[in-house]
N, C-alpha and C. Protein backbone atom coordinates (compact mmCIF):
# COMPACT_ATOMS: atom_id res chain seq x y z
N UNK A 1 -14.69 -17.61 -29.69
CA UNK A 1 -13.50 -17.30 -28.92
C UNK A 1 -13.89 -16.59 -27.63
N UNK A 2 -13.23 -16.81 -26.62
CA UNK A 2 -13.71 -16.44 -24.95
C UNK A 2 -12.80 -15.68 -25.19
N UNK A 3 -12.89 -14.24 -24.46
CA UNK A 3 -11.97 -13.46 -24.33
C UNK A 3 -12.33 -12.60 -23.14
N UNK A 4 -10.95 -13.13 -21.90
CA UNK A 4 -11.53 -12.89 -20.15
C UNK A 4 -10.39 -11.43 -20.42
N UNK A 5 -11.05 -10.42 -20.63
CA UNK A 5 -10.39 -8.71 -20.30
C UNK A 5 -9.76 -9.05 -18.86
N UNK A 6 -10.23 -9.47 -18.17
CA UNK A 6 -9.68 -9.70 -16.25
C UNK A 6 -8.16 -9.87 -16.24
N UNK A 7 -7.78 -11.15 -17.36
CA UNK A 7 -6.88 -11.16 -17.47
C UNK A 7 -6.04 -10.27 -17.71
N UNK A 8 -6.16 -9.39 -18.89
CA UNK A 8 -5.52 -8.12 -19.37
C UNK A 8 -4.68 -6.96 -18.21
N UNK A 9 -5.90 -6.71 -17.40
CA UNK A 9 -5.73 -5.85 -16.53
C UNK A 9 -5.37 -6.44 -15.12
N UNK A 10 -4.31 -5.78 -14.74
CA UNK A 10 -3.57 -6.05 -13.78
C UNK A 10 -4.88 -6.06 -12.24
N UNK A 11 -4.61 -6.53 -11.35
CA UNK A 11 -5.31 -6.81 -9.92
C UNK A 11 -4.78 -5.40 -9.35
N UNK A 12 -5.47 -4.60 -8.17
CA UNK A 12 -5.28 -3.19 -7.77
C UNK A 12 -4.92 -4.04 -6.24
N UNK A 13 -4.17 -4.10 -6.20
CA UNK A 13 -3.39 -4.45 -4.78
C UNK A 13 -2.80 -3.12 -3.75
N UNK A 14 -3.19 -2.41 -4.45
CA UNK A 14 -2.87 -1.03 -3.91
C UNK A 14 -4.51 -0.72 -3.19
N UNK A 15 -5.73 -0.89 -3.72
CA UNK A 15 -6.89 -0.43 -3.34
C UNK A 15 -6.89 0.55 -2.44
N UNK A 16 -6.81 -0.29 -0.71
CA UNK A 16 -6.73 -0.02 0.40
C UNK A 16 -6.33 1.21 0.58
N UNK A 17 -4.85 1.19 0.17
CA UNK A 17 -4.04 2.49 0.28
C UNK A 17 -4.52 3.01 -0.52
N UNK A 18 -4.88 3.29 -1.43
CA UNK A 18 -5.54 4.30 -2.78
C UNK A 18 -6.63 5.07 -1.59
N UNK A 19 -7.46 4.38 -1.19
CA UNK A 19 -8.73 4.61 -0.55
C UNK A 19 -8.19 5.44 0.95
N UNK A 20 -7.50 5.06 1.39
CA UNK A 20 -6.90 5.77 2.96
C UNK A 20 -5.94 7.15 2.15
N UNK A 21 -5.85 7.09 1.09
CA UNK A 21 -5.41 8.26 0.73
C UNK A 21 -5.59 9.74 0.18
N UNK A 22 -7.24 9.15 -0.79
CA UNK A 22 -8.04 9.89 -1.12
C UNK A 22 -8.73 10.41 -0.08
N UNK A 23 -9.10 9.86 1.01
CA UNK A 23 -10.04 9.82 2.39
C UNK A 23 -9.81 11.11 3.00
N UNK A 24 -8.11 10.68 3.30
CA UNK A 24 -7.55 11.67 3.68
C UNK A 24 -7.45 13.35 3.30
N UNK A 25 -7.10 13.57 1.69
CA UNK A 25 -6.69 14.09 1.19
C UNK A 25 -7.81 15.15 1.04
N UNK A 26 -8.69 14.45 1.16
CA UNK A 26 -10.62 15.00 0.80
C UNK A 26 -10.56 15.69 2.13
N UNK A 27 -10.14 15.13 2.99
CA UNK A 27 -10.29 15.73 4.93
C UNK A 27 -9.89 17.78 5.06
N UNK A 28 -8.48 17.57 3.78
CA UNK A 28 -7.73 18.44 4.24
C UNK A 28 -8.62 20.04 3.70
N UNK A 29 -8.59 20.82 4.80
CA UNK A 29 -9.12 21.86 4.52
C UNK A 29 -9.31 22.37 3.23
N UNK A 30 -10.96 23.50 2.74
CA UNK A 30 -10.92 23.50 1.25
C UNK A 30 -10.74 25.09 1.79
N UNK A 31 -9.83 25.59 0.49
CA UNK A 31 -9.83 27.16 0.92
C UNK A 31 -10.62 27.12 -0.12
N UNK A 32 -11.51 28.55 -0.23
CA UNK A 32 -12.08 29.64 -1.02
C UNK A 32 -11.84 30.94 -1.43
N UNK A 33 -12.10 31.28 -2.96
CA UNK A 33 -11.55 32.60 -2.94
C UNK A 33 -13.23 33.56 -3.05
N UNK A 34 -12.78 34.66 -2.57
CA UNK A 34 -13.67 35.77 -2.77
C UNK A 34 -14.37 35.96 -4.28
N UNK A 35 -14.00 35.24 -5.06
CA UNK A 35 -14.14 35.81 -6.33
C UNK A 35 -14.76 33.97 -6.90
N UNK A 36 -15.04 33.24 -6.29
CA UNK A 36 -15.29 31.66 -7.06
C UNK A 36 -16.63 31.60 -5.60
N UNK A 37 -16.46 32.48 -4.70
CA UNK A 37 -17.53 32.25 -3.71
C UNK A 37 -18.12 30.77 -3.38
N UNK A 38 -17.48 30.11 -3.12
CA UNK A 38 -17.69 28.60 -2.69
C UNK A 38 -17.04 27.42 -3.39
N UNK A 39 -16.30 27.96 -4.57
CA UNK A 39 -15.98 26.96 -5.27
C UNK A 39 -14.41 26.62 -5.00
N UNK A 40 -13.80 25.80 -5.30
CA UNK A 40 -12.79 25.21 -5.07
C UNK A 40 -11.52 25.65 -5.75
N UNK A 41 -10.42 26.64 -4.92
CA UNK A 41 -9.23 27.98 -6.04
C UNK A 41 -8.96 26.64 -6.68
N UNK A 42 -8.51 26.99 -8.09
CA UNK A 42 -7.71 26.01 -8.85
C UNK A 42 -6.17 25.86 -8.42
N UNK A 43 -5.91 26.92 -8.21
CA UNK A 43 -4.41 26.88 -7.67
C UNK A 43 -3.96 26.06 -6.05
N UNK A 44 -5.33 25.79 -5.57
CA UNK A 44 -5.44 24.72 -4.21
C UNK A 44 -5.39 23.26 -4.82
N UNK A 45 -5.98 23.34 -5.86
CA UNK A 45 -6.27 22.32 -6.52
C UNK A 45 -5.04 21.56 -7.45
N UNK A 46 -4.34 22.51 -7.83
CA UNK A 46 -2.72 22.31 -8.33
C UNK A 46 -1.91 21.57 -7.62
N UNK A 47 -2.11 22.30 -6.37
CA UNK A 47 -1.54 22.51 -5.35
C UNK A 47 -1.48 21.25 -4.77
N UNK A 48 -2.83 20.44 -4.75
CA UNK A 48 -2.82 19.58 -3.77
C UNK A 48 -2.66 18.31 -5.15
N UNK A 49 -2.64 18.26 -6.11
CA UNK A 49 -2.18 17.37 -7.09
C UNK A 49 -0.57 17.23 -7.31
N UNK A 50 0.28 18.40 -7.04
CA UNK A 50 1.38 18.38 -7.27
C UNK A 50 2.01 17.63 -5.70
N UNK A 51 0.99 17.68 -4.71
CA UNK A 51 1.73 16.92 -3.38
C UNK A 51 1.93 15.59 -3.55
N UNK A 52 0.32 15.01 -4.33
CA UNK A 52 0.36 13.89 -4.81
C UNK A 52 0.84 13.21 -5.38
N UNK A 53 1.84 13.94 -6.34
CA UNK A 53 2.41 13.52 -7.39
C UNK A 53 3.84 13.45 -6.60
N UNK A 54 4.00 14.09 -6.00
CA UNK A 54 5.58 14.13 -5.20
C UNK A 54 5.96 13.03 -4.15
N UNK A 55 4.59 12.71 -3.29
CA UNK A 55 4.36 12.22 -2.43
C UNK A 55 4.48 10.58 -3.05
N UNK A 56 3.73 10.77 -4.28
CA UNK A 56 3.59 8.98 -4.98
C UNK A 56 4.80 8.97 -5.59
N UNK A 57 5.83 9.87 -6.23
CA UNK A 57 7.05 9.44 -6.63
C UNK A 57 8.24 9.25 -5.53
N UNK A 58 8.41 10.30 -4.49
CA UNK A 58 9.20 9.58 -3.47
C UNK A 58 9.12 8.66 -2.46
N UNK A 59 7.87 7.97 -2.45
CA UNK A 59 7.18 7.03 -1.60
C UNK A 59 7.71 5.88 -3.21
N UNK A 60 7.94 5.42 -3.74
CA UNK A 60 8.22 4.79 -5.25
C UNK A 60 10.04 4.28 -4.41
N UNK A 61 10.34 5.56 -3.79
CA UNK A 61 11.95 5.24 -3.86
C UNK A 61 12.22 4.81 -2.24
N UNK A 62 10.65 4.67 -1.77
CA UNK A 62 10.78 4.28 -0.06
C UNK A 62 11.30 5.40 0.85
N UNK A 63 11.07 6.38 0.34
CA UNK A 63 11.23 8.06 0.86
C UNK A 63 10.09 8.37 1.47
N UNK A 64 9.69 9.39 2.48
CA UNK A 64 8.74 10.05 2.43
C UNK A 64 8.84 11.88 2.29
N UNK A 65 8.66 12.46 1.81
CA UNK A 65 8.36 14.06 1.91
C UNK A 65 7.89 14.58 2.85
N UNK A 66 8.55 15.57 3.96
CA UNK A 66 8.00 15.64 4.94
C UNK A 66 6.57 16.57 4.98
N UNK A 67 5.85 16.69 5.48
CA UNK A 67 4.50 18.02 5.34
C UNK A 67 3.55 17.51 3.79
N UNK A 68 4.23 16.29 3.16
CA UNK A 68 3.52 16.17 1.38
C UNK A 68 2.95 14.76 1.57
N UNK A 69 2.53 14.48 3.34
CA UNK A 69 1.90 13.23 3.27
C UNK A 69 0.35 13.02 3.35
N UNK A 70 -0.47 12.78 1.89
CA UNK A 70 -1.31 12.84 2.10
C UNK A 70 -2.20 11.55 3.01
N UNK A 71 -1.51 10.94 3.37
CA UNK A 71 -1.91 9.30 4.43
C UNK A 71 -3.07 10.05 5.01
N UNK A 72 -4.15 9.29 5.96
CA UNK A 72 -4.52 9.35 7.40
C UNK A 72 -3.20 9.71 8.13
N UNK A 73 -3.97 10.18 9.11
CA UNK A 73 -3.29 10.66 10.50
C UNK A 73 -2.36 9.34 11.15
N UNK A 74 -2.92 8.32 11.40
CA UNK A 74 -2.45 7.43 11.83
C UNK A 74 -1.33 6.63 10.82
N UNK A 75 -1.04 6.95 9.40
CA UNK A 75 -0.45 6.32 8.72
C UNK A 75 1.00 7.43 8.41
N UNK A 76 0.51 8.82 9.21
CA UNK A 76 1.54 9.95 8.75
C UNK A 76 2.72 9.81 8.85
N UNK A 77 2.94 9.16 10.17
CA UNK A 77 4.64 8.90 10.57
C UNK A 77 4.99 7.58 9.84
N UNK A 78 4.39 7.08 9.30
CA UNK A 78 4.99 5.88 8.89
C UNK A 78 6.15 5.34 7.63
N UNK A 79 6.84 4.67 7.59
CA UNK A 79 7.37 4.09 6.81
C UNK A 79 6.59 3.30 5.71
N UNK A 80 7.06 3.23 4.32
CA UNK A 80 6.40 2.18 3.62
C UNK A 80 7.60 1.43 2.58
N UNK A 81 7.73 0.38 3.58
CA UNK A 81 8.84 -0.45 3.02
C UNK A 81 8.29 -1.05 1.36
N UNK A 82 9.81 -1.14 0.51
CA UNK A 82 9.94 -1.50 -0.68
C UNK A 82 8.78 -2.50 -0.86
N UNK A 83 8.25 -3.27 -1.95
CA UNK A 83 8.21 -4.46 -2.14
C UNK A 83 7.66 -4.80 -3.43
N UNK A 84 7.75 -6.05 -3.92
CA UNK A 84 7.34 -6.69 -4.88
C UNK A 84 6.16 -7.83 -5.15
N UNK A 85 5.61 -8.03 -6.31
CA UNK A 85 4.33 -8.85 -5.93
C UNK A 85 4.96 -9.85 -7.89
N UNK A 86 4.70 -10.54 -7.28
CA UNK A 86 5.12 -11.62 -8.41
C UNK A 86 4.51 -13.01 -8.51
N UNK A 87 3.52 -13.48 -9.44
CA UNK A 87 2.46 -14.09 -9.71
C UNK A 87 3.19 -15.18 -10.99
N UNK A 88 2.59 -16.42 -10.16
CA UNK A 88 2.89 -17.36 -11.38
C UNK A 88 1.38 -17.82 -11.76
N UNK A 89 1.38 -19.46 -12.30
CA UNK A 89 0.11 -19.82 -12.84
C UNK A 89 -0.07 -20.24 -11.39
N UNK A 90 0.45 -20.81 -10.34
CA UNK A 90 -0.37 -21.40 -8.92
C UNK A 90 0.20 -21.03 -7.77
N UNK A 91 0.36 -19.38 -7.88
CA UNK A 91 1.02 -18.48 -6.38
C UNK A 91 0.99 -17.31 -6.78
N UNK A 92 0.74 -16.77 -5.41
CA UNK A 92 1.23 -15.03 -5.75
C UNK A 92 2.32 -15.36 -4.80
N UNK A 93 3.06 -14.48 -4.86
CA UNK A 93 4.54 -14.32 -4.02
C UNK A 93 4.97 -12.77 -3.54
N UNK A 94 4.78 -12.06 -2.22
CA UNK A 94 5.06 -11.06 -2.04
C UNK A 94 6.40 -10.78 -1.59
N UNK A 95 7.43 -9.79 -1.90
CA UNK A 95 8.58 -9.74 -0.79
C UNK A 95 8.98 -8.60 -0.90
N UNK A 96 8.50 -8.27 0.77
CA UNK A 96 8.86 -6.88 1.40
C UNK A 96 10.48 -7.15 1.49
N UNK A 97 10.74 -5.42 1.65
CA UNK A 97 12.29 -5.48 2.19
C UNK A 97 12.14 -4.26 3.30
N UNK A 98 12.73 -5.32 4.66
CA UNK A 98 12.21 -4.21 5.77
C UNK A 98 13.59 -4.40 6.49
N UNK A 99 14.46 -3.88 6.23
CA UNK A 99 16.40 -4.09 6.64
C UNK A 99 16.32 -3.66 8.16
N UNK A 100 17.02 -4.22 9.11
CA UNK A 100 17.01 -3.71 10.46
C UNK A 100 15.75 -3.97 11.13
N UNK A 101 14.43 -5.11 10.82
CA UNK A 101 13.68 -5.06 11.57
C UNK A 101 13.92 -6.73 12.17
N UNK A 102 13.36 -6.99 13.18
CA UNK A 102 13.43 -8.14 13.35
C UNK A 102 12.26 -9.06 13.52
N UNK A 103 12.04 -10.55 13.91
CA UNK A 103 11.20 -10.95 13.35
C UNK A 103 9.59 -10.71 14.61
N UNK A 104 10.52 -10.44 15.31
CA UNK A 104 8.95 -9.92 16.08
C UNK A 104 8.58 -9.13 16.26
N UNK A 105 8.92 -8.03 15.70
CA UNK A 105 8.45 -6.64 15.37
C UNK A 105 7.50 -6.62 14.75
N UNK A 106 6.99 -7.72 13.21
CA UNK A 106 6.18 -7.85 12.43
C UNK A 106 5.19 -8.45 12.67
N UNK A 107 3.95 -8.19 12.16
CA UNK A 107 2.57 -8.73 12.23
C UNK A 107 2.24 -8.59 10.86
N UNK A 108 1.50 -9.79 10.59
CA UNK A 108 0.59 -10.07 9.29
C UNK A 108 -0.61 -10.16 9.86
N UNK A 109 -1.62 -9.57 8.92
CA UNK A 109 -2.71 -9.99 9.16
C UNK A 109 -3.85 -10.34 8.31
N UNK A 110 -4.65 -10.65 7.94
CA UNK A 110 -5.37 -11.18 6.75
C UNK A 110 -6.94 -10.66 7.12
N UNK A 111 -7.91 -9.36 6.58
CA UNK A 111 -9.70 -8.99 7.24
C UNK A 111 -9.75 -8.28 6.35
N UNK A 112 -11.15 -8.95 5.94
CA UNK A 112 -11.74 -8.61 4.97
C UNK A 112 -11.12 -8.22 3.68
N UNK A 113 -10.39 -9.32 2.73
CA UNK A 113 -9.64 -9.61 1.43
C UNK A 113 -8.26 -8.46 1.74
N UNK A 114 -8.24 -8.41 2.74
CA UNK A 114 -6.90 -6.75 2.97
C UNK A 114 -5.76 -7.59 3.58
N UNK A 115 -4.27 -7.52 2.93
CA UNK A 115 -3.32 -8.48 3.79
C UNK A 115 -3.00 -7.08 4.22
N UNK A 116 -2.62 -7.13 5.69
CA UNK A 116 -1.93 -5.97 6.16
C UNK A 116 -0.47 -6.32 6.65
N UNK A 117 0.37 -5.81 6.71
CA UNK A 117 1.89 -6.06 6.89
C UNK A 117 2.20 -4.68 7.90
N UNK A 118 2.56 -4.86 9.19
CA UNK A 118 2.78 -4.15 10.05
C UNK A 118 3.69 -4.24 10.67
N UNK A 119 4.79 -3.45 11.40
CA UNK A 119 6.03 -3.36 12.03
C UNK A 119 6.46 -2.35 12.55
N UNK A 120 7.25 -2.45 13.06
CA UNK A 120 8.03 -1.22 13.71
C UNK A 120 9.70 -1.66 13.45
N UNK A 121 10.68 -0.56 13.04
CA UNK A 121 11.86 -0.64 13.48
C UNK A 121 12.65 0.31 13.72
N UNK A 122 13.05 -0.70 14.74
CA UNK A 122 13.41 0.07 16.24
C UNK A 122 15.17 0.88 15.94
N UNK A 123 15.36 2.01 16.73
CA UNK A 123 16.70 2.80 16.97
C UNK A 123 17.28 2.24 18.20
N UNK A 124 18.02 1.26 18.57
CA UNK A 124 18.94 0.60 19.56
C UNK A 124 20.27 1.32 19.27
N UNK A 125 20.89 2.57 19.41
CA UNK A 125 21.92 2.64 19.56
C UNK A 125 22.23 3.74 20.89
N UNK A 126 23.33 3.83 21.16
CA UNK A 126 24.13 4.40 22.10
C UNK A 126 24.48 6.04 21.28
N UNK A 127 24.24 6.98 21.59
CA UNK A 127 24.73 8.03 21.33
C UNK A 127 25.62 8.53 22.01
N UNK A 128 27.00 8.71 21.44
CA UNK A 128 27.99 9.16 21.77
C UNK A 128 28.43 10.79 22.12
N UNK A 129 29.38 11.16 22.54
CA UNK A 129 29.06 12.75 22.76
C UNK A 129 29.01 13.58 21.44
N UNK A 130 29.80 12.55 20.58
CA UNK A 130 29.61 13.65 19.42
C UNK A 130 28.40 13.55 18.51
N UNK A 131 27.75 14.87 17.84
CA UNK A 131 26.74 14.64 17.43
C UNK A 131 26.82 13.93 15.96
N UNK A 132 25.52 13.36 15.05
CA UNK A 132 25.50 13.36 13.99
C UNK A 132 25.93 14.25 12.87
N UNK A 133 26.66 13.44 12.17
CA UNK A 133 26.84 14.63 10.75
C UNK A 133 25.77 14.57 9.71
N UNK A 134 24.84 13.20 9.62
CA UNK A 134 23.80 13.18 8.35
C UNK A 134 23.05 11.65 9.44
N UNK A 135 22.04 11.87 8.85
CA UNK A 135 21.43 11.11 9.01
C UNK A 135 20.42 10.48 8.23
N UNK A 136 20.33 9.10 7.33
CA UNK A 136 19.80 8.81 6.02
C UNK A 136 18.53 7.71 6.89
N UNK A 137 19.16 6.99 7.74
CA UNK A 137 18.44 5.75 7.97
C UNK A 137 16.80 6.31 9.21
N UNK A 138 15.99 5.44 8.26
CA UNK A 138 14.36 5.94 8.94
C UNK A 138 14.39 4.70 10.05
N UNK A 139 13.68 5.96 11.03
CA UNK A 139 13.09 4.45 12.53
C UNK A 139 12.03 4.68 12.65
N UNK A 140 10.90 3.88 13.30
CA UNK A 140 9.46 4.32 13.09
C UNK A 140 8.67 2.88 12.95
N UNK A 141 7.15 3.57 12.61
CA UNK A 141 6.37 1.83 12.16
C UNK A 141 6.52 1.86 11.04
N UNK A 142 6.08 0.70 10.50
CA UNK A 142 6.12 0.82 8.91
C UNK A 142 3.62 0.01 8.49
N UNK A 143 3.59 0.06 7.91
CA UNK A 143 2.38 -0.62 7.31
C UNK A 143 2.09 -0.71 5.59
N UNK A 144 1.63 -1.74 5.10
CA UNK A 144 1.31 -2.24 4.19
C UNK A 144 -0.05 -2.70 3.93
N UNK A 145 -0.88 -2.02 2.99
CA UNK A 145 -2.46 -3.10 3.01
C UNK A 145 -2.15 -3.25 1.69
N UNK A 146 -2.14 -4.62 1.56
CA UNK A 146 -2.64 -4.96 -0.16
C UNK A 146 -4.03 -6.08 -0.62
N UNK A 147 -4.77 -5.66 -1.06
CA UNK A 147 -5.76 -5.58 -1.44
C UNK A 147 -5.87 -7.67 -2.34
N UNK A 148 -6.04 -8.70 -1.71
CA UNK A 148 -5.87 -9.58 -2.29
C UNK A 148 -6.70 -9.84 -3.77
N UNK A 149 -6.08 -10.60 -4.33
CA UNK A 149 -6.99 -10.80 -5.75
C UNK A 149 -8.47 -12.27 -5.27
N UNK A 150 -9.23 -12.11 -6.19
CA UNK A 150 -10.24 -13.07 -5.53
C UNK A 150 -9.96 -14.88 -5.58
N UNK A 151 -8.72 -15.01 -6.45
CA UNK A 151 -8.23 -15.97 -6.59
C UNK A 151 -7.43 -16.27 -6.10
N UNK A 152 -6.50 -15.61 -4.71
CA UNK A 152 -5.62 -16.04 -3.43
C UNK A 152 -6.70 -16.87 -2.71
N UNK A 153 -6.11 -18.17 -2.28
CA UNK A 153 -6.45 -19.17 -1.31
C UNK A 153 -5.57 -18.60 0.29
N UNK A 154 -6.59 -17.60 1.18
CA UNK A 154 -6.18 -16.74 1.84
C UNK A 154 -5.50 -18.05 3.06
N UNK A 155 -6.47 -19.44 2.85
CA UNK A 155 -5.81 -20.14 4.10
C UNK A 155 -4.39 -20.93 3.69
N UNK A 156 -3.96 -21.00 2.70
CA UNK A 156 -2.70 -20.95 2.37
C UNK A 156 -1.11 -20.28 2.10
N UNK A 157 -1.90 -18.98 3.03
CA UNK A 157 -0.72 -18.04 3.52
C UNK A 157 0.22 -18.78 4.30
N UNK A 158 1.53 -18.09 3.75
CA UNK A 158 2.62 -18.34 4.55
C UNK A 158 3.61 -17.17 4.28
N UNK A 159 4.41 -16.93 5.51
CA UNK A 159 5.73 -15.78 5.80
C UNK A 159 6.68 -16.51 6.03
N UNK A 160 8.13 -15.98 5.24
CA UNK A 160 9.01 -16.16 6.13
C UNK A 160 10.04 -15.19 5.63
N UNK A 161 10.79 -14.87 6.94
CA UNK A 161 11.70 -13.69 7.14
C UNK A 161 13.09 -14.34 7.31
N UNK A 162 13.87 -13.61 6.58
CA UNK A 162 15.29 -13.69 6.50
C UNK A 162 16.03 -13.13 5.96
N UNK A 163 17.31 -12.57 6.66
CA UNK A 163 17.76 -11.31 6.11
C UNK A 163 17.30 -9.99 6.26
N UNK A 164 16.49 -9.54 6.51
CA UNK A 164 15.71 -8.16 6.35
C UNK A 164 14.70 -8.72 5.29
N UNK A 165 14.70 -9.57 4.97
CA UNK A 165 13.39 -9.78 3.56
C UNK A 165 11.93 -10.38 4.19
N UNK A 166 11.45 -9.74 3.96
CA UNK A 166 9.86 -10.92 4.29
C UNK A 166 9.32 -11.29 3.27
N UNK A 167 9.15 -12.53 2.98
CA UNK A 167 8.72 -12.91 1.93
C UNK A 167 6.98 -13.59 2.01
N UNK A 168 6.08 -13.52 1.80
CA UNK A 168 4.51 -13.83 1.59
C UNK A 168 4.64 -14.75 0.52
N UNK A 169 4.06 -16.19 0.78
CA UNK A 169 3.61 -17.12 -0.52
C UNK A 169 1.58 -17.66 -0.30
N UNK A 170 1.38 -16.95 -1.30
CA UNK A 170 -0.35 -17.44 -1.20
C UNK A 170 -1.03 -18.15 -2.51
N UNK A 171 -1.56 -19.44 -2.49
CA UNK A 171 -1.35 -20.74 -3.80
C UNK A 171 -2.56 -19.70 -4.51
N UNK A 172 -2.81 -19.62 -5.44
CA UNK A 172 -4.43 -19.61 -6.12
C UNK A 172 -5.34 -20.98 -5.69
N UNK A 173 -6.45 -20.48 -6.28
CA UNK A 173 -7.63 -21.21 -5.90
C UNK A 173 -8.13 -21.47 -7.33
N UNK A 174 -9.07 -21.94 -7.83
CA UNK A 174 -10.16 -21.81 -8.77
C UNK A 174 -11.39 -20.78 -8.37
N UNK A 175 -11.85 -19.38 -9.77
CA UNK A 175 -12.58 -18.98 -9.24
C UNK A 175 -13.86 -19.71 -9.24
N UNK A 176 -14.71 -19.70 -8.22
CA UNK A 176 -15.85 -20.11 -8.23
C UNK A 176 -17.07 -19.60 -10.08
N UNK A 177 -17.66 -20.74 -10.61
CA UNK A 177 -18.26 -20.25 -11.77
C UNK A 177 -19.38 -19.09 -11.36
N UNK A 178 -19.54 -19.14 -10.68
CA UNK A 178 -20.98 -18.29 -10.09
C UNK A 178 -20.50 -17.08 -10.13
N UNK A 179 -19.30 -16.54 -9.84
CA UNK A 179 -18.38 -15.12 -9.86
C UNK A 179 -18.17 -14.75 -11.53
N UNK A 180 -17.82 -15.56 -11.87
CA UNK A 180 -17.73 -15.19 -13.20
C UNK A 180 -18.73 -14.65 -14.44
N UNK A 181 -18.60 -14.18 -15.33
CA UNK A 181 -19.48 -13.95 -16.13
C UNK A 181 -20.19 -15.02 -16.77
N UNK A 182 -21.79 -14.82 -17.42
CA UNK A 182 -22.36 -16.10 -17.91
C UNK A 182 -23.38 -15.66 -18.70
N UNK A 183 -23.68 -16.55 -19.79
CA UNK A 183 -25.07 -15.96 -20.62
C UNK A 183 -25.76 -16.14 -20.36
N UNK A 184 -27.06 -15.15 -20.13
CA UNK A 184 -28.82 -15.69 -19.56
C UNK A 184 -29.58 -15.74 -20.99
N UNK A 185 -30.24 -17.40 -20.77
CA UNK A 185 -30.70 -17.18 -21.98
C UNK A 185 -32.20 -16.73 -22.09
N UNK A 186 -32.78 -16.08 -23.10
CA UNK A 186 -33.90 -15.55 -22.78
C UNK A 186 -35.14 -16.85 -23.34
N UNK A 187 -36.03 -16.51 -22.37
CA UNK A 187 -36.88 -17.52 -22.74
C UNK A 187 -38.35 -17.14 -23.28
N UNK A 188 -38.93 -18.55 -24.27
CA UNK A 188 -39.52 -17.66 -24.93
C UNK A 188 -41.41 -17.82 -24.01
């Protein structure tokens, strides 16, 4: 009986961002106490796990926390629109939901196995004399890296936008046998 574990475990399509986050997070100043003389307070250490944890659950609801972003610098102001990743036996299928952007605001891009999904959307309104009472709706860029699986056929990408939805369709491939696992037999 063949039994491929690969299957089991889900593809990390997150990678990218995992990696620009830790990067970051490692950047941010280490305090020390007088009494651990070089070592790392635990309560910094709480500290900076509980941002994480706040930061990955309201980023979940397409929120961000303001001051609890552990991104790069360049990813700080950003938006990170909803989305979904949904896999049959011969496609992956991505679909962002980016409401109020339009279609040339967006860039895809496909380097080094990383799909990146990039945009901006824009604040076009007229402000009137009276001021705001609340304000819910985010303006800004937005970015996406997801980390392709080795079995996306990257030249069979396709987008299309409608509605506020962007939708990504990419076919599978066959993996190459050489990638895969194999028995060496020993010789005598």
């Amino acid at each position: 009986m063949d039994l491929d574990l690969k299957k089991w475990a889900p593809w990390n399509w997150f990678k990218k961002e995992q990696e620009e986050r830790q990067t970051a997070s490692s950047a941010l100043p280490v305090q020390r106490t007088p009494a651990t003389s070089g070592a790392v307070s635990p309560i910094l250490q709480l500290h900076r796990e509980m941002e994480r944890l706040f930061d990955d659950t309201f980023r979940g609801f397409g929120l961000s926390v303001p001051g609890l972003s552990p991104l790069p610098s360049e990813w700080a102001g950003m938006l990170k629109p909803a989305l979904d990743i949904h896999e049959t036996d011969k496609q992956y299928k991505i679909t962002l939901e980016v409401p109020g952007v339009e279609e040339k605001d967006i860039q895809i891009t496909v380097d080094d196995e990383v799909l990146l999904v990039r945009g901006e959307k824009r604040q076009e309104q007229e402000q009137d004399e009276g001021g705001f009472h609340r304000v819910e709706r985010a303006y800004g860029s937005f970015q996406r890296a997801l980390n392709l699986p080795e079995d996306a056929d990257q030249d069979s990408i396709k987008a299309v936008f409608k509605n506020g939805v962007l939708t990504i369709t990419m076919d599978k491939r066959a993996v190459s046998a050489s990638k895969q696992g194999r028995l060496i037999p020993i010789e005598h």
